[in-house]
C-alpha atoms as a PDB file:
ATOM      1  CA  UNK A   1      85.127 115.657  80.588  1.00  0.00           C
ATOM      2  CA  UNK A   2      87.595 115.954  83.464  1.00  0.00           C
ATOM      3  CA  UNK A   3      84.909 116.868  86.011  1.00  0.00           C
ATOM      4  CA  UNK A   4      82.662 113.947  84.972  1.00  0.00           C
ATOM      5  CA  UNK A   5      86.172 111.902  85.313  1.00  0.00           C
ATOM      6  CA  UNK A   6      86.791 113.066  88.753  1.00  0.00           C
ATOM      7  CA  UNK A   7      83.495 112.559  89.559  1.00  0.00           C
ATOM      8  CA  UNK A   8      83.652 109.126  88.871  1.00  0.00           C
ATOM      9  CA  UNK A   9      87.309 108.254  90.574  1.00  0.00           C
ATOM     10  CA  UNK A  10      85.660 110.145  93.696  1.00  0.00           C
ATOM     11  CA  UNK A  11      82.589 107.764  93.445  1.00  0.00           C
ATOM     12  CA  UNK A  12      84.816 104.632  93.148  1.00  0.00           C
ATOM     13  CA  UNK A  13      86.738 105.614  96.257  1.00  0.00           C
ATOM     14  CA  UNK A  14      84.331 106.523  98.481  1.00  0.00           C
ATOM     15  CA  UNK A  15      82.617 103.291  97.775  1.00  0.00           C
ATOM     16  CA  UNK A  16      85.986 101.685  98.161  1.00  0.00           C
ATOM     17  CA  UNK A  17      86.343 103.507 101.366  1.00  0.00           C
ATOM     18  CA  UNK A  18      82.978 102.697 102.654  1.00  0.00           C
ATOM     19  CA  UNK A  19      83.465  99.141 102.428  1.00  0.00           C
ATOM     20  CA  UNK A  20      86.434  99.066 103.788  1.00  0.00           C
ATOM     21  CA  UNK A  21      85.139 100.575 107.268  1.00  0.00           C
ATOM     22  CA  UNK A  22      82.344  97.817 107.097  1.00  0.00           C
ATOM     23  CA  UNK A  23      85.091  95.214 106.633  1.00  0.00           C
ATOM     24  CA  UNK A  24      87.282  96.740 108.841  1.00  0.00           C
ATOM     25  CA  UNK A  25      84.900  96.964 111.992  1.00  0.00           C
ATOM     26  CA  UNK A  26      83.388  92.908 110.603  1.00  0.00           C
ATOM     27  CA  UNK A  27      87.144  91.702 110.851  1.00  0.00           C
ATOM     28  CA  UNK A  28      87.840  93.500 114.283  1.00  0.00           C
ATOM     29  CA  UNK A  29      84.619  92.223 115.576  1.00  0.00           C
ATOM     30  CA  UNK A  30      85.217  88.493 114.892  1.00  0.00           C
ATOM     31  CA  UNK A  31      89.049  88.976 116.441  1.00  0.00           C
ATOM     32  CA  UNK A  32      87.433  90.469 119.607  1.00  0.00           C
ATOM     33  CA  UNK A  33      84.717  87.759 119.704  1.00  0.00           C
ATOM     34  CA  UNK A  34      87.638  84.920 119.387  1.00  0.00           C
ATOM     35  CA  UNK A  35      89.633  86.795 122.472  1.00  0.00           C
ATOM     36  CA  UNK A  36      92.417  87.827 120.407  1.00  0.00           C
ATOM     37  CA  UNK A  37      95.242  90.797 121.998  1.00  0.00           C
ATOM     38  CA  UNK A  38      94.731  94.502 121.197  1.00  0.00           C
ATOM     39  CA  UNK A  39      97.213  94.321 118.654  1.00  0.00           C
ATOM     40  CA  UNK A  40      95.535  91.247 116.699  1.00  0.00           C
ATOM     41  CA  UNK A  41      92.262  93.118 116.425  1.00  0.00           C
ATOM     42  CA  UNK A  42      93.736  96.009 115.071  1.00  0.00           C
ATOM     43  CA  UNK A  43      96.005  93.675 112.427  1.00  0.00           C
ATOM     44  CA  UNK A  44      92.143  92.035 111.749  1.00  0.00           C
ATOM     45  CA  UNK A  45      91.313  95.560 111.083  1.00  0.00           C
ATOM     46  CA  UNK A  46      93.676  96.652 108.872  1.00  0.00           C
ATOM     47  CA  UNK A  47      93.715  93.603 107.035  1.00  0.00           C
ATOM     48  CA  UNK A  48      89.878  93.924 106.475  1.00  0.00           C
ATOM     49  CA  UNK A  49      89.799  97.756 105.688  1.00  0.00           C
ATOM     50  CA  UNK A  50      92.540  96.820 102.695  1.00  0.00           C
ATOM     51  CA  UNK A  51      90.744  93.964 101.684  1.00  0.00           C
ATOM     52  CA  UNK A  52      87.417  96.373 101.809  1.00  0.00           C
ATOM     53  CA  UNK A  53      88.411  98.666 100.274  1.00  0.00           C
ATOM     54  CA  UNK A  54      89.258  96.648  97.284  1.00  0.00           C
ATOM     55  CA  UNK A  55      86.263  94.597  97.141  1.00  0.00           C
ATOM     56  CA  UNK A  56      84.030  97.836  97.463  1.00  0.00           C
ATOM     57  CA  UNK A  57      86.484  99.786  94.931  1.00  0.00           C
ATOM     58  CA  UNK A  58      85.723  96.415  92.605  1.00  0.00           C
ATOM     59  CA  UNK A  59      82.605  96.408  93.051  1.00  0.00           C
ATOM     60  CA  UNK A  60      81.836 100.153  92.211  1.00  0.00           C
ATOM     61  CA  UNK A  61      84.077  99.733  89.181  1.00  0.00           C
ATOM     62  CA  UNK A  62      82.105  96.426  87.700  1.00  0.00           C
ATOM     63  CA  UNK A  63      79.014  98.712  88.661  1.00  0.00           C
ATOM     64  CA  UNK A  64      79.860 101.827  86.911  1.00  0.00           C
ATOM     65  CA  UNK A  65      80.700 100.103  83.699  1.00  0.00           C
ATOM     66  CA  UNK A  66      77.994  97.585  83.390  1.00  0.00           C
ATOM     67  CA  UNK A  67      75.007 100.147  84.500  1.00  0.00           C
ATOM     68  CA  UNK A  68      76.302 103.337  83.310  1.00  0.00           C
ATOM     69  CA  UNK A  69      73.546 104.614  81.455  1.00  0.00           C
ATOM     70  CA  UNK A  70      70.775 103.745  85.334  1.00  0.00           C
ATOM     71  CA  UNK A  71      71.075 106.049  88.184  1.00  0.00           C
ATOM     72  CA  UNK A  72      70.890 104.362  91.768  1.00  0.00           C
ATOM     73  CA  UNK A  73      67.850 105.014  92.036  1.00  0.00           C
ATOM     74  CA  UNK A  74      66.356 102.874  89.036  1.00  0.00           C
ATOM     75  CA  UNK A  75      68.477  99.864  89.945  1.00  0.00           C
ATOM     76  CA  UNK A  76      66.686  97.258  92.173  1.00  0.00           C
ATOM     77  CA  UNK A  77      68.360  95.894  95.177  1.00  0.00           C
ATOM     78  CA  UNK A  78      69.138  92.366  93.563  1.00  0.00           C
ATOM     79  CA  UNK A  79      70.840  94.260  90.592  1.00  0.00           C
ATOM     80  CA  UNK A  80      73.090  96.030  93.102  1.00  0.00           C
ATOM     81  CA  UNK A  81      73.305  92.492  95.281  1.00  0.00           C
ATOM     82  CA  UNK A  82      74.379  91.077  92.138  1.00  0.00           C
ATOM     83  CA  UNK A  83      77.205  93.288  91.094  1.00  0.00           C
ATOM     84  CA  UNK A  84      78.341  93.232  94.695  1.00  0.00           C
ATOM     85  CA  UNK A  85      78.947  89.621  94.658  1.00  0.00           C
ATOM     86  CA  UNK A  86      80.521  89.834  91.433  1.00  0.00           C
ATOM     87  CA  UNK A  87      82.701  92.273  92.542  1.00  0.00           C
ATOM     88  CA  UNK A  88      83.547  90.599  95.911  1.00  0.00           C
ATOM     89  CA  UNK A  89      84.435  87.248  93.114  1.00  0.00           C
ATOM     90  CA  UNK A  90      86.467  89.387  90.444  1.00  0.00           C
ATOM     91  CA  UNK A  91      88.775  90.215  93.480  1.00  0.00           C
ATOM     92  CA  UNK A  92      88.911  86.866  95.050  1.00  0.00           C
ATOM     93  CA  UNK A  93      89.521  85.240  91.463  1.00  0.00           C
ATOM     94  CA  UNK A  94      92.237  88.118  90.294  1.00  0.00           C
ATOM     95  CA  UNK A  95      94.146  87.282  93.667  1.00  0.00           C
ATOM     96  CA  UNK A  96      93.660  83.703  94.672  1.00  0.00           C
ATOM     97  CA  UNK A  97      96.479  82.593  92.585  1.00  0.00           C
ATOM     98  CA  UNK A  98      99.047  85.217  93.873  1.00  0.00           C
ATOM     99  CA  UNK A  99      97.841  84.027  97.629  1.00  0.00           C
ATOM    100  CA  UNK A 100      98.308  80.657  97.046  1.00  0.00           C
ATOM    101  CA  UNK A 101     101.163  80.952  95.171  1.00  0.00           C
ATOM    102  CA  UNK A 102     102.939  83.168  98.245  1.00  0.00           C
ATOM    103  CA  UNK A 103     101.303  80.915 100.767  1.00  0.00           C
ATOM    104  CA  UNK A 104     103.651  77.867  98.851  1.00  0.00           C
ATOM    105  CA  UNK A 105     106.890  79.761  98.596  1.00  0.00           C
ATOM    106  CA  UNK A 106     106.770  81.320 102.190  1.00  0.00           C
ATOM    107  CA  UNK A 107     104.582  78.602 104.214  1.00  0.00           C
ATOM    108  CA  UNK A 108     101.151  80.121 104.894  1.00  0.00           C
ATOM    109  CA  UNK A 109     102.134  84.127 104.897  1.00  0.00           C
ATOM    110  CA  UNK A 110      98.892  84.461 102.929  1.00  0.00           C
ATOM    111  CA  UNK A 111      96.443  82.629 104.475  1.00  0.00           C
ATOM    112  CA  UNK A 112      95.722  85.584 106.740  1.00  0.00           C
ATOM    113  CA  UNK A 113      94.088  86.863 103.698  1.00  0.00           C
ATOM    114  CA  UNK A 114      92.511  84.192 102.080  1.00  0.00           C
ATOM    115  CA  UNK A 115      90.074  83.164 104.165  1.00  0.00           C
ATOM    116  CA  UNK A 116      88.901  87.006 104.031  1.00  0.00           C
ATOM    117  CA  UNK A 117      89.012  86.930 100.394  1.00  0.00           C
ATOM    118  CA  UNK A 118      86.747  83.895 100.210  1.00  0.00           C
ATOM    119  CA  UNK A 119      84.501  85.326 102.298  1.00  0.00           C
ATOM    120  CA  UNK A 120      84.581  88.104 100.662  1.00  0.00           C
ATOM    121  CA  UNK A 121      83.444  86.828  97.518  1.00  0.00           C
ATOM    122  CA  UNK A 122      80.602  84.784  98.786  1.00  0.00           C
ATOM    123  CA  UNK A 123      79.386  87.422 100.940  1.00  0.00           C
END
């Protein structure tokens, strides 16, 4: 029971942690590509790897529960596509409202990571 426990959580984070190098290196890439300082990209980074991390944590969550009883192997690519999107939109939907509700109070703190959220979730 504890072993198929830790099994899981270990899953779920190294999905998590997956995803966020993929967002990490996406979000670095566009700051280099717009001619951003050294210290930009690496805040693009960071913001991306947090945001990935979350998303791809989400997603392997949402994927866990809802196929459970499928290895990896039996699930077709749209099935996975699917959950990935869903995840991407559970996280964008769950904070959306605390963004925008920061980006009021302390005049656009947030938007750094809204735009990445929306993204995100149609990605």
């Amino acid at each position: 029971m504890i072993k198929t426990l830790f099994r899981k959580i270990r899953g779920i984070l190294g999905t998590g942690l997956t995803w966020a190098v993929g967002w990490a290196g996406v979000w670095a890439g566009l700051s280099l590509v717009t001619g951003n300082s050294l210290g930009r990209i690496l805040e693009a980074a960071s913001n991306g790897a947090v945001i990935g991390l979350i998303a791809g944590g989400t997603f392997a969550l949402i994927l866990g529960v809802v196929e459970r009883k499928r290895t990896l192997a039996d699930l077709s690519l749209k099935r996975v596509a699917l959950w990935g999107g869903m995840g991407g939109m559970a996280l964008l939907l769950l904070l959306l409202p605390v963004a925008l509700d920061f980006n009021a109070i302390f005049g656009g703190i947030m938007t750094s990571y809204v735009v990445p959220l929306v993204l995100n979730g149609l990605l």
